[in-house]
Protein backbone atom coordinates (compact mmCIF):
# COMPACT_ATOMS: atom_id res chain seq x y z
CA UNK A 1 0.00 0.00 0.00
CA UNK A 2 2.74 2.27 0.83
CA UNK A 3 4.79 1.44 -2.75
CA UNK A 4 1.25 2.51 -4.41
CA UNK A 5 1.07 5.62 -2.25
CA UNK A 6 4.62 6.51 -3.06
CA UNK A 7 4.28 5.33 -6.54
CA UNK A 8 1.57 7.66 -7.14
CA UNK A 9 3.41 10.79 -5.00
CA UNK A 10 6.10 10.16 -7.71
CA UNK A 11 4.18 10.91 -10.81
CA UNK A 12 1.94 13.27 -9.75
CA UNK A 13 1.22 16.04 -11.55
CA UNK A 14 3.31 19.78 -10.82
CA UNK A 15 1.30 21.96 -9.14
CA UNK A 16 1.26 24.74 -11.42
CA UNK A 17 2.65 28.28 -10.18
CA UNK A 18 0.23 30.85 -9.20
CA UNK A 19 -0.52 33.55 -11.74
CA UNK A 20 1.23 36.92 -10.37
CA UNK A 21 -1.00 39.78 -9.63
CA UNK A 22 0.64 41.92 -12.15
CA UNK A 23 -0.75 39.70 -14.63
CA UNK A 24 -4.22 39.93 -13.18
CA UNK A 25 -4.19 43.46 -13.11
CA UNK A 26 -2.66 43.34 -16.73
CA UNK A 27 -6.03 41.08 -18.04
CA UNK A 28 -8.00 43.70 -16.48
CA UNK A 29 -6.57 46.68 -17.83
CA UNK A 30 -7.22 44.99 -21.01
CA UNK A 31 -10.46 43.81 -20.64
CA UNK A 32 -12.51 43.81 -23.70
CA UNK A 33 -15.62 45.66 -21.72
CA UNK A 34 -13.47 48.42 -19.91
CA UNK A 35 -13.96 51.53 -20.34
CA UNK A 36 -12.47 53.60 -23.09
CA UNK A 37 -11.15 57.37 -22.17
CA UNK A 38 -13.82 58.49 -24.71
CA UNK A 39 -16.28 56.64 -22.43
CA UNK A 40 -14.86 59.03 -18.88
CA UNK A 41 -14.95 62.22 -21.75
CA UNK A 42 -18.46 61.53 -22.29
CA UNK A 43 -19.42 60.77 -18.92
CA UNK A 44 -17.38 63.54 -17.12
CA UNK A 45 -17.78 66.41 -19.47
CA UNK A 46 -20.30 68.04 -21.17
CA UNK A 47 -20.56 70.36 -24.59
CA UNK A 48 -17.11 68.76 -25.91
CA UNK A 49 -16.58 70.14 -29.19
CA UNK A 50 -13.52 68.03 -31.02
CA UNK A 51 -10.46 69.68 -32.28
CA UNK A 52 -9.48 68.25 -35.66
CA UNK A 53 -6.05 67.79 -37.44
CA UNK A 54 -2.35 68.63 -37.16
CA UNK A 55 -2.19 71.32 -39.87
CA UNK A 56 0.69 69.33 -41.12
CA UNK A 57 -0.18 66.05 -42.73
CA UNK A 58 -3.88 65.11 -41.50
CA UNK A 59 -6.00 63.88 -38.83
CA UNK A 60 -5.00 61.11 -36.67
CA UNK A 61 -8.15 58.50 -35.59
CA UNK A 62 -6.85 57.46 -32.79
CA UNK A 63 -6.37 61.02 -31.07
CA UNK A 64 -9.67 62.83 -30.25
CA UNK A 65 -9.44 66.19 -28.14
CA UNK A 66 -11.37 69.09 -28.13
CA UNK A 67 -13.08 71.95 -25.86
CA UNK A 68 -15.64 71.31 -23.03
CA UNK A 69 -17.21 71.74 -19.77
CA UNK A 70 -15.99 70.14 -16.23
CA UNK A 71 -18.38 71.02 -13.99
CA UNK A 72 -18.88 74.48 -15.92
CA UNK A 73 -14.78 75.39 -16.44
CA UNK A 74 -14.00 75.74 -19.37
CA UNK A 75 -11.50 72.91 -20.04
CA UNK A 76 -9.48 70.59 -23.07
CA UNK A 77 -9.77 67.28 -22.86
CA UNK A 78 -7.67 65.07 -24.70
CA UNK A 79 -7.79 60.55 -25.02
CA UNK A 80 -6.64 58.03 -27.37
CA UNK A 81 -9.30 56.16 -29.51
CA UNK A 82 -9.33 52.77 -29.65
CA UNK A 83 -12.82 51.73 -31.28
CA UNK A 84 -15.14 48.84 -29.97
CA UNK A 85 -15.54 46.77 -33.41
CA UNK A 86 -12.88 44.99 -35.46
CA UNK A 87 -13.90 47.72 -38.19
CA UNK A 88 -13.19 50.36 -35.56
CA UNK A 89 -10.16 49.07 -34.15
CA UNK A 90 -8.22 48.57 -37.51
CA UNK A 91 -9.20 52.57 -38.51
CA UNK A 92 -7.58 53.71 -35.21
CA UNK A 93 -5.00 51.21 -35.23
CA UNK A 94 -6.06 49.23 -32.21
CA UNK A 95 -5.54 52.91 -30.07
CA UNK A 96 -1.58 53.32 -31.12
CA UNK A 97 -1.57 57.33 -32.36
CA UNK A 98 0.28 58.46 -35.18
CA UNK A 99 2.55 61.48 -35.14
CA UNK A 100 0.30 63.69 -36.68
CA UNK A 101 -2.42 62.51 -33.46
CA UNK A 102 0.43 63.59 -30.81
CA UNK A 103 0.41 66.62 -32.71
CA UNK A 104 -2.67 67.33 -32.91
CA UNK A 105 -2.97 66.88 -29.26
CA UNK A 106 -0.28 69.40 -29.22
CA UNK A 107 -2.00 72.01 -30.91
CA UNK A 108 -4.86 71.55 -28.98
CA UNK A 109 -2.91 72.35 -25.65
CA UNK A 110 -1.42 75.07 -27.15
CA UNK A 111 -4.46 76.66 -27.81
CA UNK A 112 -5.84 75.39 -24.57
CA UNK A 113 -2.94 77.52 -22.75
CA UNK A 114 -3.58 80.88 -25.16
CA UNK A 115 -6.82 81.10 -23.37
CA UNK A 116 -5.85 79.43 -19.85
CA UNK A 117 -7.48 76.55 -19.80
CA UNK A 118 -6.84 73.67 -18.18
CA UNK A 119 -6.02 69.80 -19.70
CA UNK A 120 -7.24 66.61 -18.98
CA UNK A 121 -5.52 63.48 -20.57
CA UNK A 122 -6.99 60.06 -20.56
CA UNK A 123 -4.87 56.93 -21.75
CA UNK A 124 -5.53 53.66 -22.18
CA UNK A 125 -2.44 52.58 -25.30
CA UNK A 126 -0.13 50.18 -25.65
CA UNK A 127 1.85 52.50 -27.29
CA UNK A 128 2.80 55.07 -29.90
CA UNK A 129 2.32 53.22 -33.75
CA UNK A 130 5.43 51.96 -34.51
CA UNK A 131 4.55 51.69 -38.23
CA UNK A 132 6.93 52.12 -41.70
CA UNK A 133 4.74 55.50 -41.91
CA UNK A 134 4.56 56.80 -38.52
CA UNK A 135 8.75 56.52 -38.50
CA UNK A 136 8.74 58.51 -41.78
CA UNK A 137 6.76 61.18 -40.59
CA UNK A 138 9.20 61.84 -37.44
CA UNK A 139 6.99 59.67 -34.25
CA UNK A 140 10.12 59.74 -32.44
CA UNK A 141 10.35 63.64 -32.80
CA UNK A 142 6.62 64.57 -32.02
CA UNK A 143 6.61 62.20 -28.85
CA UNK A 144 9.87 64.79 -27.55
CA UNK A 145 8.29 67.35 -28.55
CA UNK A 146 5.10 66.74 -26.89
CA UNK A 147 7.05 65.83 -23.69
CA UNK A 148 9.02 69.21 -24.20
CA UNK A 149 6.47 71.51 -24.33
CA UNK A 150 4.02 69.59 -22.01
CA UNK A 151 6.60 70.34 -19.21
CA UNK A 152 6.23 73.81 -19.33
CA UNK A 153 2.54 74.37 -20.06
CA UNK A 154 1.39 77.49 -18.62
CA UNK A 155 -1.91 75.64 -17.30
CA UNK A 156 -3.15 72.80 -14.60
CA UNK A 157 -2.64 69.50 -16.33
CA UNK A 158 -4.13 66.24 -15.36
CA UNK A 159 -3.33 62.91 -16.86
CA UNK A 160 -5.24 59.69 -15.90
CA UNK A 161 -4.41 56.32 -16.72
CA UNK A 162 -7.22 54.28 -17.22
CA UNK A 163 -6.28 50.92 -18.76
CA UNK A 164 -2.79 50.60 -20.56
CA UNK A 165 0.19 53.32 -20.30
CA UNK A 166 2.30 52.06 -22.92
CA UNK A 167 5.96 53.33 -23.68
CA UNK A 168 6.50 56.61 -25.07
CA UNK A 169 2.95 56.74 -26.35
CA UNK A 170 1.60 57.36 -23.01
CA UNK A 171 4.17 59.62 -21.57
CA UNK A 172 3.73 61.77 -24.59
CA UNK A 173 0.48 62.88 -22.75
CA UNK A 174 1.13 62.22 -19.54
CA UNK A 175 3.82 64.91 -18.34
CA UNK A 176 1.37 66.65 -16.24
CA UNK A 177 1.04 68.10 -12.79
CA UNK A 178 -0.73 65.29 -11.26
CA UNK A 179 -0.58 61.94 -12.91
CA UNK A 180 -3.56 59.44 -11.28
CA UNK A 181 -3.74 55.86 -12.39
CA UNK A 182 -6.85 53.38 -11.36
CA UNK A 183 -5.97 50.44 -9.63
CA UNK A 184 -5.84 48.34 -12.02
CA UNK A 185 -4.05 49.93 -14.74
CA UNK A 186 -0.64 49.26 -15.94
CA UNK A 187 2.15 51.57 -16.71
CA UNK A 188 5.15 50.76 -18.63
CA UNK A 189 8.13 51.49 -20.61
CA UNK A 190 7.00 47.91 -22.80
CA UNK A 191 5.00 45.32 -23.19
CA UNK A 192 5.42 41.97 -21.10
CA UNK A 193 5.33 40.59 -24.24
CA UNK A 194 7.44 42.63 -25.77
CA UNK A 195 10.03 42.30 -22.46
CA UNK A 196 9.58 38.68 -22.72
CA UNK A 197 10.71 38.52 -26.07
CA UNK A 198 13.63 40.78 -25.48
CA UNK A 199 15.00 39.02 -22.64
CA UNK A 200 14.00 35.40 -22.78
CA UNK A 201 13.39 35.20 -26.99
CA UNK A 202 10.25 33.59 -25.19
CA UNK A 203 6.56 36.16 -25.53
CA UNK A 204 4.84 32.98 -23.45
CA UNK A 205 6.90 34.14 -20.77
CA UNK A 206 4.71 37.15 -20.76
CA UNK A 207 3.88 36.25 -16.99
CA UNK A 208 6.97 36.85 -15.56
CA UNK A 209 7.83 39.62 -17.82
CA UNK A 210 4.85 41.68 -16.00
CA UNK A 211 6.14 40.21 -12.29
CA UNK A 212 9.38 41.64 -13.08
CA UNK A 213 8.31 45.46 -15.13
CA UNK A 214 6.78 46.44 -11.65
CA UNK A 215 4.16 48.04 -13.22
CA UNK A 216 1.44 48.09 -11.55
CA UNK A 217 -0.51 50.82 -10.19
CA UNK A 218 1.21 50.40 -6.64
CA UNK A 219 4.64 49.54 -8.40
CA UNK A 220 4.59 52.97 -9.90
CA UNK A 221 3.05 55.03 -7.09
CA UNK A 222 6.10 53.54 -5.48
CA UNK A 223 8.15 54.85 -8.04
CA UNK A 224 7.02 58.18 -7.71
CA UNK A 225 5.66 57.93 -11.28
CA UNK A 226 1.82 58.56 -10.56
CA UNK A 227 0.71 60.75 -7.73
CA UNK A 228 -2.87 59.10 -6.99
CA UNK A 229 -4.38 55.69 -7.42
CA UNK A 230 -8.04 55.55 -8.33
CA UNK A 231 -9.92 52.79 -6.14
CA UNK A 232 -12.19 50.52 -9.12
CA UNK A 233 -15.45 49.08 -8.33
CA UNK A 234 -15.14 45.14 -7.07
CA UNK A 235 -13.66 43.16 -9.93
CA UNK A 236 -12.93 46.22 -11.94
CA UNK A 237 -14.42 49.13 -14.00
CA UNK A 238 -15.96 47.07 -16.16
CA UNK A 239 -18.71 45.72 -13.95
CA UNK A 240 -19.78 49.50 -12.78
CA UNK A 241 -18.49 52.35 -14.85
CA UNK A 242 -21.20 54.63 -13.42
CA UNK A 243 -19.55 54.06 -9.78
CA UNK A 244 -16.10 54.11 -11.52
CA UNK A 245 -16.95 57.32 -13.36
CA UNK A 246 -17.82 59.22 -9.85
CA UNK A 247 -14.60 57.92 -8.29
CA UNK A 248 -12.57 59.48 -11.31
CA UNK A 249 -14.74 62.68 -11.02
CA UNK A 250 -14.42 62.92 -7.64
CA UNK A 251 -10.72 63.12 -7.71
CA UNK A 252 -10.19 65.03 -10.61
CA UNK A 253 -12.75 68.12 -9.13
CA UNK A 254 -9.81 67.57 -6.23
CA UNK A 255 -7.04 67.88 -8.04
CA UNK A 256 -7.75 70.60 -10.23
CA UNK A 257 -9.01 72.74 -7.15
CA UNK A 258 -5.41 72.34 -5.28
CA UNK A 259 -3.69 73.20 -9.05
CA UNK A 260 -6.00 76.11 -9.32
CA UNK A 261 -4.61 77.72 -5.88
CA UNK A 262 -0.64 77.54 -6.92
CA UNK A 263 0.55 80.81 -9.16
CA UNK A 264 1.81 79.56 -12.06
CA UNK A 265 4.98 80.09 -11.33
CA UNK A 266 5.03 77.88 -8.54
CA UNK A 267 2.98 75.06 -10.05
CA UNK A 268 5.63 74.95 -13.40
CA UNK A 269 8.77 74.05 -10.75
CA UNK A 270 6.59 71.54 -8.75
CA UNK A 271 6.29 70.11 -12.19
CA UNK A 272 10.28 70.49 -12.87
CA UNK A 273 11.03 68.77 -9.73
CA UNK A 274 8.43 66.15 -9.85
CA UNK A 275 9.95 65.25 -13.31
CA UNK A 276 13.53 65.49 -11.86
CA UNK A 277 13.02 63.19 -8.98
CA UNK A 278 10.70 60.36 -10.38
CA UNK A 279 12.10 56.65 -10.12
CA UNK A 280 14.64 57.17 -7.29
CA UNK A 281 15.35 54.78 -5.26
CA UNK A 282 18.96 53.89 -3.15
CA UNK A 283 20.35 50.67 -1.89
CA UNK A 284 22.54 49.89 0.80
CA UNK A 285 25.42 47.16 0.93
C-alpha cells in the first residue's frame, strides 16, 4: 500500500505556479468591456466640441481632443481612440496614435494655454504606432516634442491612466502636474510581451515579464511615477463604470481645485522637480 502511495506521490502532476497579480491586473486593464477614455470624456464632461487635425499632414483616428465643460470650467480634454468593433479598431489602429495625433494633441494644448485653460488626458495605449509611416513622418520627434512643451505648459494639467500606459505613447500625454492611475491599470516602458521577447526570446513568458516590469498601479506610485491611485469598483471598471466614473470625477474636481490655488509660477517648478526626482530609489550594501 505504501509502494502505491509513493508510486503515485512520484508521478503526480506539478502543481502549477500561481498567476502573479501583475498579470491579473494586466487582463483587467485589457479587458474587452473596460472603459475607453472616450467613455470618462463623455461621462465627465459636457458640450465637448472636437479639435481636428495637425495642420501638417492630416488627422489622426486614434487622437480625439477638443473643448468642453468640467463642472462648468472651461477645459481641453484630450484621449486616445481605440474603437469597440474589429472595423473600428483597424481605422484607429487598435488605439496606437500616429505622429500627426500627438500633434494634434499638441495644438490643442497650445491653444488650450492661449486662453488658460486647463487639460485633462486620458490613456488607455499600448503605445505610440510603430509603423513604416509613422517613423517617416518623425513619431520619435513629435513624442519629444510633446514631452518638451508639455513640461512647461502654462496651465493645470491632469493625466489619468485608465487601462494601458504604454511606452512613449503614453508619456507623450502624460507629463502633467498630477498623474492618477486606477488600480488596475498598468504603466510601462513595454509590453510583457514585448520584455519577454527581449529578454528570454520567449513572448509565453509574458507572466513573468509583468512580475518583473513592476508596473502596476502600486509599483509605480512607489516609483514616484503617478501621484494618486483611483480605487475601481469590485472586480474592476468594467462591472460599474457609473460608480467608476464618480470615483474618477471625484478626484479630478480635487485635483484641479489644489492646481488652481498655486501661481503659475510655482505650479511649473513643482512640475520640474516632480519630473527630476521620479524613479529614485537607493540601496545599501
Amino acid at each position: 500500500m505504501a509502494e502505491h502511495e509513493a508510486s503515485r506521490a512520484t508521478h503526480a502532476h506539478p502543481v502549477a505556479a500561481p498567476v502573479p497579480e501583475a498579470w491579473i491586473k494586466t487582463e483587467l486593464a485589457r479587458h474587452a468591456q473596460r472603459p475607453y477614455p472616450m467613455d470618462f470624456i463623455e461621462a465627465l464632461f459636457t458640450d465637448f466640441s472636437e479639435i481636428h487635425g495637425d495642420r501638417a499632414f492630416g488627422d489622426d483616428a486614434a487622437m480625439n481632443c477638443g473643448m468642453a465643460y468640467f463642472h462648468g470650467e472651461p477645459v481641453l480634454v484630450v484621449g486616445n481612440l481605440k474603437g469597440r468593433t474589429l472595423k473600428e479598431r483597424v481605422a484607429r489602429k487598435f488605439g496606437s496614435p500616429d505622429p500627426e495625433g500627438y500633434r494634434k494633441a499638441l495644438r490643442a494644448m497650445k491653444i488650450a494655454e492661449k486662453f488658460g485653460r486647463p487639460i485633462f488626458t486620458f490613456i488607455d495605449l499600448a503605445g505610440a504606432n510603430p509603423g513604416i509611416g509613422a517613423e517617416e513622418r518623425g513619431q520619435g520627434e513629435a513624442i519629444a516634442r510633446n514631452l518638451l512643451e508639455m513640461s512647461r505648459l502654462q496651465v493645470p494639467t491632469i493625466a489619468t491612466i485608465t487601462g494601458e500606459g504604454g511606452s512613449g505613447g503614453a508619456l507623450a500625454l502624460a507629463v502633467a502636474d498630477r498623474v492618477l492611475m486606477l488600480e488596475n491599470a498598468i504603466y510601462s516602458v513595454i509590453s510583457p510581451e514585448g520584455c519577454a521577447s527581449i529578454m528570454w526570446k520567449d513572448a509565453s513568458k509574458k507572466q513573468q515579464a509583468a512580475d518583473a516590469l513592476k508596473y502596476t498601479a502600486t509599483d509605480v506610485q512607489r516609483l514616484g511615477c503617478v501621484d494618486d491611485v483611483l480605487p475601481e469598483p469590485e472586480g474592476g471598471t468594467q462591472n460599474d463604470p457609473a460608480a467608476a466614473m464618480a470615483l474618477v470625477d471625484e478626484r479630478l474636481q480635487y485635483h484641479l481645485a489644489n492646481l488652481r490655488s498655486l501661481p503659475i509660477e510655482q505650479l511649473l517648478e513643482q512640475r520640474y522637480q516632480k519630473f527630476r526626482n521620479i524613479a529614485q530609489f537607493y540601496t545599501t550594501a
